[in-house]
PDB file of N, CA and C in Angstrom:
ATOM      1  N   UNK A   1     -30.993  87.801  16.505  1.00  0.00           N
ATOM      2  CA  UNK A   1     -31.135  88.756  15.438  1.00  0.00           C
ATOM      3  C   UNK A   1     -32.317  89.682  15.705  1.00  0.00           C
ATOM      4  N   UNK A   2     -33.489  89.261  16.552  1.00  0.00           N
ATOM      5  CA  UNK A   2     -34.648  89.627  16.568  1.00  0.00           C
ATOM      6  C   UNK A   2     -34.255  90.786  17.437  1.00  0.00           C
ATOM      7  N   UNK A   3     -33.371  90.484  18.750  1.00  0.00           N
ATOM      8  CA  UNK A   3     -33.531  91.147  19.827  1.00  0.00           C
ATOM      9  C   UNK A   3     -32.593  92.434  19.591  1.00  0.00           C
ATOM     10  N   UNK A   4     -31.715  91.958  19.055  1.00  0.00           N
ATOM     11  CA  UNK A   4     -30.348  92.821  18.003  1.00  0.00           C
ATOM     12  C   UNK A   4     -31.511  94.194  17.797  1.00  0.00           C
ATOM     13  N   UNK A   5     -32.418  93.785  16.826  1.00  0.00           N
ATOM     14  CA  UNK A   5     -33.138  94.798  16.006  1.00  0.00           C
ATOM     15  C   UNK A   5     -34.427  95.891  16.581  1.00  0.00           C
ATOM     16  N   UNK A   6     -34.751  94.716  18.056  1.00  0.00           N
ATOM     17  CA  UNK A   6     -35.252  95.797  19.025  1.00  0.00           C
ATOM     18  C   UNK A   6     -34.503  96.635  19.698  1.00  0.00           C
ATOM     19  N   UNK A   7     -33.248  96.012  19.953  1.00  0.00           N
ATOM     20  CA  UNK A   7     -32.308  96.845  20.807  1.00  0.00           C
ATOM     21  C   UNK A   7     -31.884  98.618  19.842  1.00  0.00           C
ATOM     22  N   UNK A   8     -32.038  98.131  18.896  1.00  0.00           N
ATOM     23  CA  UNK A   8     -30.986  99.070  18.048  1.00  0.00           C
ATOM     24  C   UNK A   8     -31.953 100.377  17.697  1.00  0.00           C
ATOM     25  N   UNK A   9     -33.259  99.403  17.330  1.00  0.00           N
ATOM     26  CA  UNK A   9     -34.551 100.488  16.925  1.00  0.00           C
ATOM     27  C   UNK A   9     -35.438 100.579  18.339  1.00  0.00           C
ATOM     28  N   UNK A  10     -34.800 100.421  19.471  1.00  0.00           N
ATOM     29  CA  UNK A  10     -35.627 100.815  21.016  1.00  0.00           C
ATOM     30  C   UNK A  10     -37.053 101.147  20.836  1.00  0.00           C
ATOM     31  N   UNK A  11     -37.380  99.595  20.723  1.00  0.00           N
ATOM     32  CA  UNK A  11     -38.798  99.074  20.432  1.00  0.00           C
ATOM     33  C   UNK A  11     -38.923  98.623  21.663  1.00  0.00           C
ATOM     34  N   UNK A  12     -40.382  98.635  22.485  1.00  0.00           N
ATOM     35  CA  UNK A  12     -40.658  98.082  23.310  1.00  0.00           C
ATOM     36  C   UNK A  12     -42.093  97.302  23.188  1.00  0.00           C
ATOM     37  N   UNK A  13     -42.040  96.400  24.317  1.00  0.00           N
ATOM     38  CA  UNK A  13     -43.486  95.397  24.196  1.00  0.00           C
ATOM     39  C   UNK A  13     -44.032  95.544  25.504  1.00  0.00           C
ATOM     40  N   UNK A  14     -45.358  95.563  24.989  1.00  0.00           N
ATOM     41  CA  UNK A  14     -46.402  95.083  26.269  1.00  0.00           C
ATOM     42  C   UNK A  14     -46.831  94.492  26.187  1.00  0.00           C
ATOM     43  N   UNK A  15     -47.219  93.954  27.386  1.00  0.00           N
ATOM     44  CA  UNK A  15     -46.995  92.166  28.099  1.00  0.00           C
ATOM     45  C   UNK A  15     -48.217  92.148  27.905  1.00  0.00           C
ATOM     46  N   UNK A  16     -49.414  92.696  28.262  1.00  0.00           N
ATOM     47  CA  UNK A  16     -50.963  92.305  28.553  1.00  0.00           C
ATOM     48  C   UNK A  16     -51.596  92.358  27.226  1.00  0.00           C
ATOM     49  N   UNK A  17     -51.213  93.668  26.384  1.00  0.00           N
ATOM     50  CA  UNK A  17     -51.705  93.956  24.921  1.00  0.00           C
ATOM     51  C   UNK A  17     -51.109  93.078  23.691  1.00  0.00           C
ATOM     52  N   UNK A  18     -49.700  93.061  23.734  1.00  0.00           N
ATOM     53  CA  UNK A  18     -49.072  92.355  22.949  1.00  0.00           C
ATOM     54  C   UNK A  18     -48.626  93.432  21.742  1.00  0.00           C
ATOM     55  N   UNK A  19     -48.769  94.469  22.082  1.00  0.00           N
ATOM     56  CA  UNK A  19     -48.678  95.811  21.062  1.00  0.00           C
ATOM     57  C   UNK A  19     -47.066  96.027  21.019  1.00  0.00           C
ATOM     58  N   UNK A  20     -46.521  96.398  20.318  1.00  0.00           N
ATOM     59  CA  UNK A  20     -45.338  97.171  19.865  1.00  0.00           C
ATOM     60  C   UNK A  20     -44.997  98.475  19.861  1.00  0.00           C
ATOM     61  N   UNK A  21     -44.701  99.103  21.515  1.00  0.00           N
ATOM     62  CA  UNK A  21     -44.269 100.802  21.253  1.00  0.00           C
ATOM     63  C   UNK A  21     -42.838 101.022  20.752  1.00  0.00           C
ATOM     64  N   UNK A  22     -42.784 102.181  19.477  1.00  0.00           N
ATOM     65  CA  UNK A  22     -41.637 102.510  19.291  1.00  0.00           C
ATOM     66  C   UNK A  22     -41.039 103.730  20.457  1.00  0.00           C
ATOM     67  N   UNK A  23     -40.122 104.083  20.563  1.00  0.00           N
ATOM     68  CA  UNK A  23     -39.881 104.798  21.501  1.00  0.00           C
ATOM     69  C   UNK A  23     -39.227 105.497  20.810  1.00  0.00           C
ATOM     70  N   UNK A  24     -39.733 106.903  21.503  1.00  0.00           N
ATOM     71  CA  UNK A  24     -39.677 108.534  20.538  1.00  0.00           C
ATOM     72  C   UNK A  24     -38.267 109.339  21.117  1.00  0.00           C
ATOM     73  N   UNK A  25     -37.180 108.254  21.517  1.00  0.00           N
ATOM     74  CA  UNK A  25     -36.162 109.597  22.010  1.00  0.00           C
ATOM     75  C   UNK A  25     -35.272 110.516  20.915  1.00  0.00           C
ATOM     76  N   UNK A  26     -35.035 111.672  21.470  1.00  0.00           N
ATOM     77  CA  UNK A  26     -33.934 112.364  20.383  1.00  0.00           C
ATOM     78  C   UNK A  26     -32.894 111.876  20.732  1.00  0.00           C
ATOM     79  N   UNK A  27     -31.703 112.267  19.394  1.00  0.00           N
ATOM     80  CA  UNK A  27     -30.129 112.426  19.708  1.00  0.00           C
ATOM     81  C   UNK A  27     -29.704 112.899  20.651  1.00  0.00           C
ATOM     82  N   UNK A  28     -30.652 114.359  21.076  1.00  0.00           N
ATOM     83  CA  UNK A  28     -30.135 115.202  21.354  1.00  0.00           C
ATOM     84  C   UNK A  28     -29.981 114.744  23.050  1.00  0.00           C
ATOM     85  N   UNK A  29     -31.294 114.224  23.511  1.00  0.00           N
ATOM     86  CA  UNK A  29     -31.108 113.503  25.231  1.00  0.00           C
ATOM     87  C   UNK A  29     -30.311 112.708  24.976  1.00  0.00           C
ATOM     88  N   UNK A  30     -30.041 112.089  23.710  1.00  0.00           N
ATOM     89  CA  UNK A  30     -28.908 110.965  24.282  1.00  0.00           C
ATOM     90  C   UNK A  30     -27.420 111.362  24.590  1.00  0.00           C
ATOM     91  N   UNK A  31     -27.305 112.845  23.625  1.00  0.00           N
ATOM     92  CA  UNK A  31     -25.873 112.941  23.676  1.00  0.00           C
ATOM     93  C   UNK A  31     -25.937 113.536  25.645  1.00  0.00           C
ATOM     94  N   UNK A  32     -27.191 114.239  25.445  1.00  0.00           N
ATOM     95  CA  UNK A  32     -26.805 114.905  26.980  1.00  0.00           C
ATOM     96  C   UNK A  32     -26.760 113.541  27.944  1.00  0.00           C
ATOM     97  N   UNK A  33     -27.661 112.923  27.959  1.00  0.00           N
ATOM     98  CA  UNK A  33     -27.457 111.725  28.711  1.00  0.00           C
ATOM     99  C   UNK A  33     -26.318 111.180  28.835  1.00  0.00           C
ATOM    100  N   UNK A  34     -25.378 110.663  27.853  1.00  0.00           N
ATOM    101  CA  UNK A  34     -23.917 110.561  27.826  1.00  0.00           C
ATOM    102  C   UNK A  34     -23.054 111.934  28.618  1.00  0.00           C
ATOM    103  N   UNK A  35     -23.394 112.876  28.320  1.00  0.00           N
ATOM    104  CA  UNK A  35     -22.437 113.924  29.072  1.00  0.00           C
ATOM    105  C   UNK A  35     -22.668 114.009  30.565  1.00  0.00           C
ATOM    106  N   UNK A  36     -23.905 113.586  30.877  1.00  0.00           N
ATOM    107  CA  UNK A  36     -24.483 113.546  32.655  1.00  0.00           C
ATOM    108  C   UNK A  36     -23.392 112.301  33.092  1.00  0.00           C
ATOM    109  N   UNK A  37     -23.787 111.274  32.366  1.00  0.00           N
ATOM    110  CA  UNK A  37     -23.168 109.929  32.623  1.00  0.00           C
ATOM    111  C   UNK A  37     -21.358 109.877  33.284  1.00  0.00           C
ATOM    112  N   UNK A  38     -21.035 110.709  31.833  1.00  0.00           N
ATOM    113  CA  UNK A  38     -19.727 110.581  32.239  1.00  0.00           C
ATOM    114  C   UNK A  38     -18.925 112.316  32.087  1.00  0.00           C
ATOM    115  N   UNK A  39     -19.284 112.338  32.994  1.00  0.00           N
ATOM    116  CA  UNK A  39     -18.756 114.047  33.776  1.00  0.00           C
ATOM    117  C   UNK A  39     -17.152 114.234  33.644  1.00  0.00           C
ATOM    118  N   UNK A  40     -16.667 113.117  34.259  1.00  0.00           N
ATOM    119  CA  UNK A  40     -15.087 113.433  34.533  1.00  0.00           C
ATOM    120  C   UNK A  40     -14.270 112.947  33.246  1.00  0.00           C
ATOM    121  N   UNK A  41     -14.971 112.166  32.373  1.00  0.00           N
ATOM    122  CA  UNK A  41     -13.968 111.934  30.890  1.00  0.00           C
ATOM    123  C   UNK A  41     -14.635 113.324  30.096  1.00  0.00           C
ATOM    124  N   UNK A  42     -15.354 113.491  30.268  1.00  0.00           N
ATOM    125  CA  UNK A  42     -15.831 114.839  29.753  1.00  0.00           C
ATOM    126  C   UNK A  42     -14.863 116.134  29.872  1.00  0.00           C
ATOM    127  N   UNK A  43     -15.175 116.120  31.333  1.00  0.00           N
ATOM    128  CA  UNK A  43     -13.817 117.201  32.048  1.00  0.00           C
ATOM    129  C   UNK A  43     -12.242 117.461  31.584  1.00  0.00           C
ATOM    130  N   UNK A  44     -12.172 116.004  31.462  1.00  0.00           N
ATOM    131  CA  UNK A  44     -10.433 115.615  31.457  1.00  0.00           C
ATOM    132  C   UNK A  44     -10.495 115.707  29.422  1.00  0.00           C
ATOM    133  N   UNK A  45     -11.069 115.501  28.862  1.00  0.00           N
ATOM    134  CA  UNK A  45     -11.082 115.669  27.805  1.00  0.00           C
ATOM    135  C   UNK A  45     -11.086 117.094  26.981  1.00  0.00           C
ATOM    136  N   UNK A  46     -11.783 117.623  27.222  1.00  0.00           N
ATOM    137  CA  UNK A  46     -12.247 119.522  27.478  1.00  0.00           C
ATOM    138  C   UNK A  46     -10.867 119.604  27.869  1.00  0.00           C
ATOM    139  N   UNK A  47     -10.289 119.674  28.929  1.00  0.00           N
ATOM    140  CA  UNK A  47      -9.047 120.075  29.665  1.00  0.00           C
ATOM    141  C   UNK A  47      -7.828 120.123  28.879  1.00  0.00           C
ATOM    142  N   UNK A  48      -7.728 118.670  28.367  1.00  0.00           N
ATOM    143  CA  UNK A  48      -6.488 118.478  28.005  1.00  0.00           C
ATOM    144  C   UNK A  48      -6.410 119.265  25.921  1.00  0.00           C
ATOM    145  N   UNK A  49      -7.616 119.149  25.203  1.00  0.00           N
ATOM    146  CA  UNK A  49      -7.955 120.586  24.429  1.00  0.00           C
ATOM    147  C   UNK A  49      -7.364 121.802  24.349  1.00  0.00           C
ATOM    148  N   UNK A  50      -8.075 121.896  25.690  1.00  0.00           N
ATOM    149  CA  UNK A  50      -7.447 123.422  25.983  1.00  0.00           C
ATOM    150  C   UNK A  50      -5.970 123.931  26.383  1.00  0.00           C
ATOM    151  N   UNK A  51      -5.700 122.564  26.962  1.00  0.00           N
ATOM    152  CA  UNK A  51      -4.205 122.549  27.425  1.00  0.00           C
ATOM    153  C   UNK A  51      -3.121 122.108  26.017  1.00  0.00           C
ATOM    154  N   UNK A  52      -3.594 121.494  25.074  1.00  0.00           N
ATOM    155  CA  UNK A  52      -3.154 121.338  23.509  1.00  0.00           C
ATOM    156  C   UNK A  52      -3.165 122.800  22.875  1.00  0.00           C
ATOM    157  N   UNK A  53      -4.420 123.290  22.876  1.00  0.00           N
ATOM    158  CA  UNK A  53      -4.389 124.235  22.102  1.00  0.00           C
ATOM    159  C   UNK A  53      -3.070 125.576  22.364  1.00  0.00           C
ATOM    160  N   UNK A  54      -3.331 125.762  23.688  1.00  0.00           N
ATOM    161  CA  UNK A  54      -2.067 126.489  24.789  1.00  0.00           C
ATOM    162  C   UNK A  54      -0.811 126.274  24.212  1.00  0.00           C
ATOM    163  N   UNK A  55      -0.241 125.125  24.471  1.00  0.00           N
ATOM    164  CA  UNK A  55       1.003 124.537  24.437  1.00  0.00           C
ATOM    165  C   UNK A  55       1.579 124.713  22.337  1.00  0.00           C
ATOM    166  N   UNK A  56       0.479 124.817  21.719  1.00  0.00           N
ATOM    167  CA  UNK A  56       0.555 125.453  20.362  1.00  0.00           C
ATOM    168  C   UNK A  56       1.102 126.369  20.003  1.00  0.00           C
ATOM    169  N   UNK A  57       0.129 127.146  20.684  1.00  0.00           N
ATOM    170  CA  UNK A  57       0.678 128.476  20.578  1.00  0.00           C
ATOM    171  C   UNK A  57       1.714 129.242  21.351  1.00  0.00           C
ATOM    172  N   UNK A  58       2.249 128.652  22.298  1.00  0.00           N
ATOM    173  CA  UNK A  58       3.251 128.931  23.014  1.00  0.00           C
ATOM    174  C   UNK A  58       3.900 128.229  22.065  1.00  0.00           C
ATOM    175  N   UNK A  59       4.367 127.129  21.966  1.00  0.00           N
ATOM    176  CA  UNK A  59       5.488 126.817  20.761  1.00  0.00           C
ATOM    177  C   UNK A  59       5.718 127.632  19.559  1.00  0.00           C
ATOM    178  N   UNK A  60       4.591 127.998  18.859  1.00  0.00           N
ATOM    179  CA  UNK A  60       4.623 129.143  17.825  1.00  0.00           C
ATOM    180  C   UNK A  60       5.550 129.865  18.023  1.00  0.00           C
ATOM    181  N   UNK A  61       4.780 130.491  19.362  1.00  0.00           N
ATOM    182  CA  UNK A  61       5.483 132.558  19.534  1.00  0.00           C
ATOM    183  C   UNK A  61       6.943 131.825  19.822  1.00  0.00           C
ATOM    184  N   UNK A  62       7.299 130.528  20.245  1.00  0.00           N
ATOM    185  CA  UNK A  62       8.804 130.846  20.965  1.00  0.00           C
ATOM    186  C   UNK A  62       9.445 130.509  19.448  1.00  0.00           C
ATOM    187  N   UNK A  63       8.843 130.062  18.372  1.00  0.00           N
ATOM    188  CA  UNK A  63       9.587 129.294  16.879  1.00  0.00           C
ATOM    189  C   UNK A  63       9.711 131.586  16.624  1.00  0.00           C
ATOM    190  N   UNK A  64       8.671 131.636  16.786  1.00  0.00           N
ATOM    191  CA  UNK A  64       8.197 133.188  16.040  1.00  0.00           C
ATOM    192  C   UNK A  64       9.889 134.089  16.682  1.00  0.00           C
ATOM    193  N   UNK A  65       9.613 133.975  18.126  1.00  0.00           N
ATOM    194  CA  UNK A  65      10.906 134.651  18.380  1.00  0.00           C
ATOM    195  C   UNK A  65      11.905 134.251  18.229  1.00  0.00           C
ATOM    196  N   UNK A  66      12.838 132.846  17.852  1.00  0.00           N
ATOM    197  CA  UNK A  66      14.231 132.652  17.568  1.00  0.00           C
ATOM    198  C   UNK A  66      14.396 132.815  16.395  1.00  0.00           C
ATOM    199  N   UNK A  67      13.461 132.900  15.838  1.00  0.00           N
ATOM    200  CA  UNK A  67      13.492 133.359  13.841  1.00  0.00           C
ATOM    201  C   UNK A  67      13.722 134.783  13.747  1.00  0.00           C
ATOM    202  N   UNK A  68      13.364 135.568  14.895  1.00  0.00           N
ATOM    203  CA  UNK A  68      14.009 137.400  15.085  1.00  0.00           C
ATOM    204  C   UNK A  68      14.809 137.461  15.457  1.00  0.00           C
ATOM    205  N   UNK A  69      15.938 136.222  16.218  1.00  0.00           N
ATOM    206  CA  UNK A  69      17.041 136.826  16.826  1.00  0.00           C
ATOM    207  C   UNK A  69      18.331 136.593  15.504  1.00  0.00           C
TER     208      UNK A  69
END
């Protein structure tokens, strides 16, 4: 439970002092840290978005044009 609660609040200890540093990171390195990490689910994710969004709107215009003929 103890270690649970350092892990979560990325508390650290020193060994010689016996002191308790909290550790000051942002969200914001973490999200980038995650995006360095994993590049290619990143990629393929982005991709397939864009390739959804596409395939939308091409279905549209072709609903758009058999409704004019």
């Amino acid at each position: 439970m103890e270690y649970t609660k350092d892990v979560i609040f990325n508390v650290n200890y020193k060994d010689k002092l016996g002191r308790i540093i909290l550790s000051n990171k942002k969200s914001k390195s973490k999200i980038l840290n995650i995006i360095k990490e994993n590049k290619l689910v990143i990629t393929v994710l982005c991709s397939l978005v864009v390739l959804i969004s596409i395939d939308i709107v091409l279905v549209n215009n072709f609903i758009k044009l058999l409704t004019t003929m």
